[in-house]
PDB file of N, CA and C in Angstrom:
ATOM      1  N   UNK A   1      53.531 109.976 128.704  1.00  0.00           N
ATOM      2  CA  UNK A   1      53.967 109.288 129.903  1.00  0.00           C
ATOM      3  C   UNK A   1      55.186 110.013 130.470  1.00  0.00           C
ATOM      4  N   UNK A   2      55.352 110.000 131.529  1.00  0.00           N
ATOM      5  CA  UNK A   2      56.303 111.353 132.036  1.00  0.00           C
ATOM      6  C   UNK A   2      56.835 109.515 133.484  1.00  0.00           C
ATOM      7  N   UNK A   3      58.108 110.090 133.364  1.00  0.00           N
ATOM      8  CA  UNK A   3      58.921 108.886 133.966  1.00  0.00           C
ATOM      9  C   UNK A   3      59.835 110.067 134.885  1.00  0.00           C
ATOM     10  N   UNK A   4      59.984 109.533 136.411  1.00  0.00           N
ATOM     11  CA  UNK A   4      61.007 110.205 137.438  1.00  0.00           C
ATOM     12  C   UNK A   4      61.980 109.351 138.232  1.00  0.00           C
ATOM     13  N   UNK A   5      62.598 110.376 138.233  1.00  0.00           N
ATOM     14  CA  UNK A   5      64.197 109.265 138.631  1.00  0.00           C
ATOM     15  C   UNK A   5      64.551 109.795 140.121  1.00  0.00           C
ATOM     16  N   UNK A   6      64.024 108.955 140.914  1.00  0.00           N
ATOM     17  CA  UNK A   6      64.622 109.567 142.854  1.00  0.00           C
ATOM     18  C   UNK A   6      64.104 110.811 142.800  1.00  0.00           C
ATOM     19  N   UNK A   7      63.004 111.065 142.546  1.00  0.00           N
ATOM     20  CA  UNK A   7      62.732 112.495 142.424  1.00  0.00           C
ATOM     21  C   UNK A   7      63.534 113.948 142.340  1.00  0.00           C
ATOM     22  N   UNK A   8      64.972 113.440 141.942  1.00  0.00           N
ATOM     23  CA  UNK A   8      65.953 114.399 141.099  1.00  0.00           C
ATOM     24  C   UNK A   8      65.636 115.013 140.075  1.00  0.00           C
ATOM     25  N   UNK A   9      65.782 113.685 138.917  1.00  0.00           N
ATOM     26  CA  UNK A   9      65.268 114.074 137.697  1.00  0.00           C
ATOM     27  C   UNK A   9      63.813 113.634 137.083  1.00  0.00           C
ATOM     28  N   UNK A  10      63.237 114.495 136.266  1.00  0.00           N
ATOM     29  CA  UNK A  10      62.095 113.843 135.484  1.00  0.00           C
ATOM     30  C   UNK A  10      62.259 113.480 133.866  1.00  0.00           C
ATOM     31  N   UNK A  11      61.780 112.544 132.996  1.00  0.00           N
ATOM     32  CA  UNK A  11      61.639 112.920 131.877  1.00  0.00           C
ATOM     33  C   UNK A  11      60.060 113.336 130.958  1.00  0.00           C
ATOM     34  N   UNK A  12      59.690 114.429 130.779  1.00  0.00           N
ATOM     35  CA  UNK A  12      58.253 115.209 130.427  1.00  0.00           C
ATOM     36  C   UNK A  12      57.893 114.282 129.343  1.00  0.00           C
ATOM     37  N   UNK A  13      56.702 114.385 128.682  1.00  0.00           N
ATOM     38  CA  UNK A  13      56.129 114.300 127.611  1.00  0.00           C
ATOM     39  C   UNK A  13      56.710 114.038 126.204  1.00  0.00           C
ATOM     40  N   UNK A  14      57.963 114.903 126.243  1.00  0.00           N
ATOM     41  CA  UNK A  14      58.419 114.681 125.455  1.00  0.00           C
ATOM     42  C   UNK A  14      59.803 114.169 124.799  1.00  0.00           C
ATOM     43  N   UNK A  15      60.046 113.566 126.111  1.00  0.00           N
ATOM     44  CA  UNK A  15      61.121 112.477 126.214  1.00  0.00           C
ATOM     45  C   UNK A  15      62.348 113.299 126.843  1.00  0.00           C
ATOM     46  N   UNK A  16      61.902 114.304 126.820  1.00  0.00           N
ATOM     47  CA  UNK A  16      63.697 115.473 127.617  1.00  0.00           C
ATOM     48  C   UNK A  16      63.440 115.206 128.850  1.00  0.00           C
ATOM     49  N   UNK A  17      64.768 115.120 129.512  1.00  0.00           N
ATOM     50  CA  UNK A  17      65.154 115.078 130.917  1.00  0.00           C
ATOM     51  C   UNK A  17      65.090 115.908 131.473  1.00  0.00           C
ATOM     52  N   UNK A  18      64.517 116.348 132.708  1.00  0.00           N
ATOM     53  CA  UNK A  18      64.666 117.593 133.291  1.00  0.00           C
ATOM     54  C   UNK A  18      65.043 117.773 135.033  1.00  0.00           C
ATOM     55  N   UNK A  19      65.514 118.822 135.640  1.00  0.00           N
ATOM     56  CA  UNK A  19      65.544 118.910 137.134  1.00  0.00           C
ATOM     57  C   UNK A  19      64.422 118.921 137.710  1.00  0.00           C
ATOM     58  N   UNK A  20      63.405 118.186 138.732  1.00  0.00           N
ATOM     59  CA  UNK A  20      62.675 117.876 138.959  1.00  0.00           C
ATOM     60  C   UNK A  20      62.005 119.367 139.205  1.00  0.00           C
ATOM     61  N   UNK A  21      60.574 119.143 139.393  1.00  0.00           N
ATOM     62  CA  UNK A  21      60.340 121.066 139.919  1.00  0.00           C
ATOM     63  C   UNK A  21      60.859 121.880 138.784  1.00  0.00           C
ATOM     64  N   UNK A  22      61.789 122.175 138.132  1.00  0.00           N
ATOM     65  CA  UNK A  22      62.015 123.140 137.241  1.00  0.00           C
ATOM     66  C   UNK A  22      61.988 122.534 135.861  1.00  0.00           C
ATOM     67  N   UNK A  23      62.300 123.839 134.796  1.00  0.00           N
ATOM     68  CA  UNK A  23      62.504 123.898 133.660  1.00  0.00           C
ATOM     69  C   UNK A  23      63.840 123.405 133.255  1.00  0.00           C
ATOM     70  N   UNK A  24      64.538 123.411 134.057  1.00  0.00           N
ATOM     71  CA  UNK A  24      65.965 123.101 133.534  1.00  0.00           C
ATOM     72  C   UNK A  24      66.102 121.372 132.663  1.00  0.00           C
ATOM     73  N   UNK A  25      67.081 121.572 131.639  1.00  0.00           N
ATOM     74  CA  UNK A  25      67.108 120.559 130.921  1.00  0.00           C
ATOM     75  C   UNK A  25      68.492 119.720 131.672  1.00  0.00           C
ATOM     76  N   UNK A  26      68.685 118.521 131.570  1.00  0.00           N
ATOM     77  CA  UNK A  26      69.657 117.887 131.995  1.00  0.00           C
ATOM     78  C   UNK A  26      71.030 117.711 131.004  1.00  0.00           C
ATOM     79  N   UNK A  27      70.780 118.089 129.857  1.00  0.00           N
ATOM     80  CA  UNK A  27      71.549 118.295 128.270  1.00  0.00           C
ATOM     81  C   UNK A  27      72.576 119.966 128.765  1.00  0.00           C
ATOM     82  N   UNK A  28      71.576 120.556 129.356  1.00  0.00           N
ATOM     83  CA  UNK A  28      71.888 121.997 129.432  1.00  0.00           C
ATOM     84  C   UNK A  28      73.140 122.125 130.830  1.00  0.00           C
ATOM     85  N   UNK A  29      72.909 121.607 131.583  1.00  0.00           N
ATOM     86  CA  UNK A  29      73.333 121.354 132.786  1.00  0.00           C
ATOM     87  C   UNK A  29      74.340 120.261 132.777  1.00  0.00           C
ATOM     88  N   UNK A  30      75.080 119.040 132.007  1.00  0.00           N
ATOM     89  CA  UNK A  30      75.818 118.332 131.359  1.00  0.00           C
ATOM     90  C   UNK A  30      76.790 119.412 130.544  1.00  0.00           C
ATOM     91  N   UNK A  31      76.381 120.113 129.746  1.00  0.00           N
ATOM     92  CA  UNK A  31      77.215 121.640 128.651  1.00  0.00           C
ATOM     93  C   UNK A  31      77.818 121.988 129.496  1.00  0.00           C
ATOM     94  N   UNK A  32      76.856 123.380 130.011  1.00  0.00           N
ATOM     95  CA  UNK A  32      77.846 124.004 131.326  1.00  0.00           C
ATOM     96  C   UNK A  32      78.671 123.155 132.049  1.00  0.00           C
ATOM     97  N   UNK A  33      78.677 122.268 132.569  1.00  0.00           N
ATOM     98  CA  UNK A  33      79.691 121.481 132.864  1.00  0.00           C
ATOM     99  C   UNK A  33      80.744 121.102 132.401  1.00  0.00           C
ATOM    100  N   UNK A  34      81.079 120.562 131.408  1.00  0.00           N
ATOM    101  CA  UNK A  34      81.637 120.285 129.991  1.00  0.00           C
ATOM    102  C   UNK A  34      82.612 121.553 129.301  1.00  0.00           C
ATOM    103  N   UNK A  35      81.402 122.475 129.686  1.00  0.00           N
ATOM    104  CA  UNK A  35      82.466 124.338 129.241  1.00  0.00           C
ATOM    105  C   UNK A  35      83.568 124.414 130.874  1.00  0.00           C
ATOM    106  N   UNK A  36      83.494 123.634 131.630  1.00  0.00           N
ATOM    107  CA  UNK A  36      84.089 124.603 132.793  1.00  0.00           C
ATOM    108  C   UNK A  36      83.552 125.108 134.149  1.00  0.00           C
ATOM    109  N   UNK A  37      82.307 125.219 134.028  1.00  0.00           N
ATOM    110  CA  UNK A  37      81.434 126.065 134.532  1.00  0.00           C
ATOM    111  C   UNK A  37      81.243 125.400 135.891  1.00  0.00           C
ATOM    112  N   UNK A  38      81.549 125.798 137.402  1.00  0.00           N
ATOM    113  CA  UNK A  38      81.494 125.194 138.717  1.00  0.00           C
ATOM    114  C   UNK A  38      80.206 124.476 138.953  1.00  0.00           C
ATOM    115  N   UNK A  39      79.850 123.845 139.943  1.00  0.00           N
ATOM    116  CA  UNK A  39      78.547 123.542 140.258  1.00  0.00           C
ATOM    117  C   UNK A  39      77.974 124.738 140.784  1.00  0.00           C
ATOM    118  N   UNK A  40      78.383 125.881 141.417  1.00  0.00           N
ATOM    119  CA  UNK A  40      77.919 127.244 142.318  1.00  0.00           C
ATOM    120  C   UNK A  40      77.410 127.844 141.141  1.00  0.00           C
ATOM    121  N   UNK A  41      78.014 127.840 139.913  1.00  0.00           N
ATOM    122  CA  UNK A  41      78.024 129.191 138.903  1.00  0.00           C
ATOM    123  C   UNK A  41      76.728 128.182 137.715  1.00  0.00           C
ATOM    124  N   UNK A  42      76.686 126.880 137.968  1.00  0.00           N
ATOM    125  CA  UNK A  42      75.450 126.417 137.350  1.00  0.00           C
ATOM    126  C   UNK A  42      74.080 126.616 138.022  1.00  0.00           C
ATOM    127  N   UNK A  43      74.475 126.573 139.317  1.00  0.00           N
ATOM    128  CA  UNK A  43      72.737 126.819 140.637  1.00  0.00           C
ATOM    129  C   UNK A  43      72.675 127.926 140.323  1.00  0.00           C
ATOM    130  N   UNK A  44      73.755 128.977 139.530  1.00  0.00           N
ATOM    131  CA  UNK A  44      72.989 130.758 139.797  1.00  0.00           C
ATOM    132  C   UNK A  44      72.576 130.868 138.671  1.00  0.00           C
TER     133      UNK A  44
END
């Protein structure tokens, strides 16, 4: 069962959160954040 949130985020099959359309994890994207890392230097 695959669940979507405002069509932002999704969560797949296997319960991970992801950016809708992509591979990106929402865990991964929370880190970089967390390290410092701008919102510009996370989109590249």
């Amino acid at each position: 069962m695959s669940i979507q949130l405002d069509g932002i985020l999704r969560q797949d099959e296997f319960g991970v959160w992801r950016v809708s359309g992509t591979r990106v994890t929402l865990d991964s994207l929370v880190y970089s954040f967390w390290e410092g890392c701008s919102a510009e230097t996370i989109a590249d």
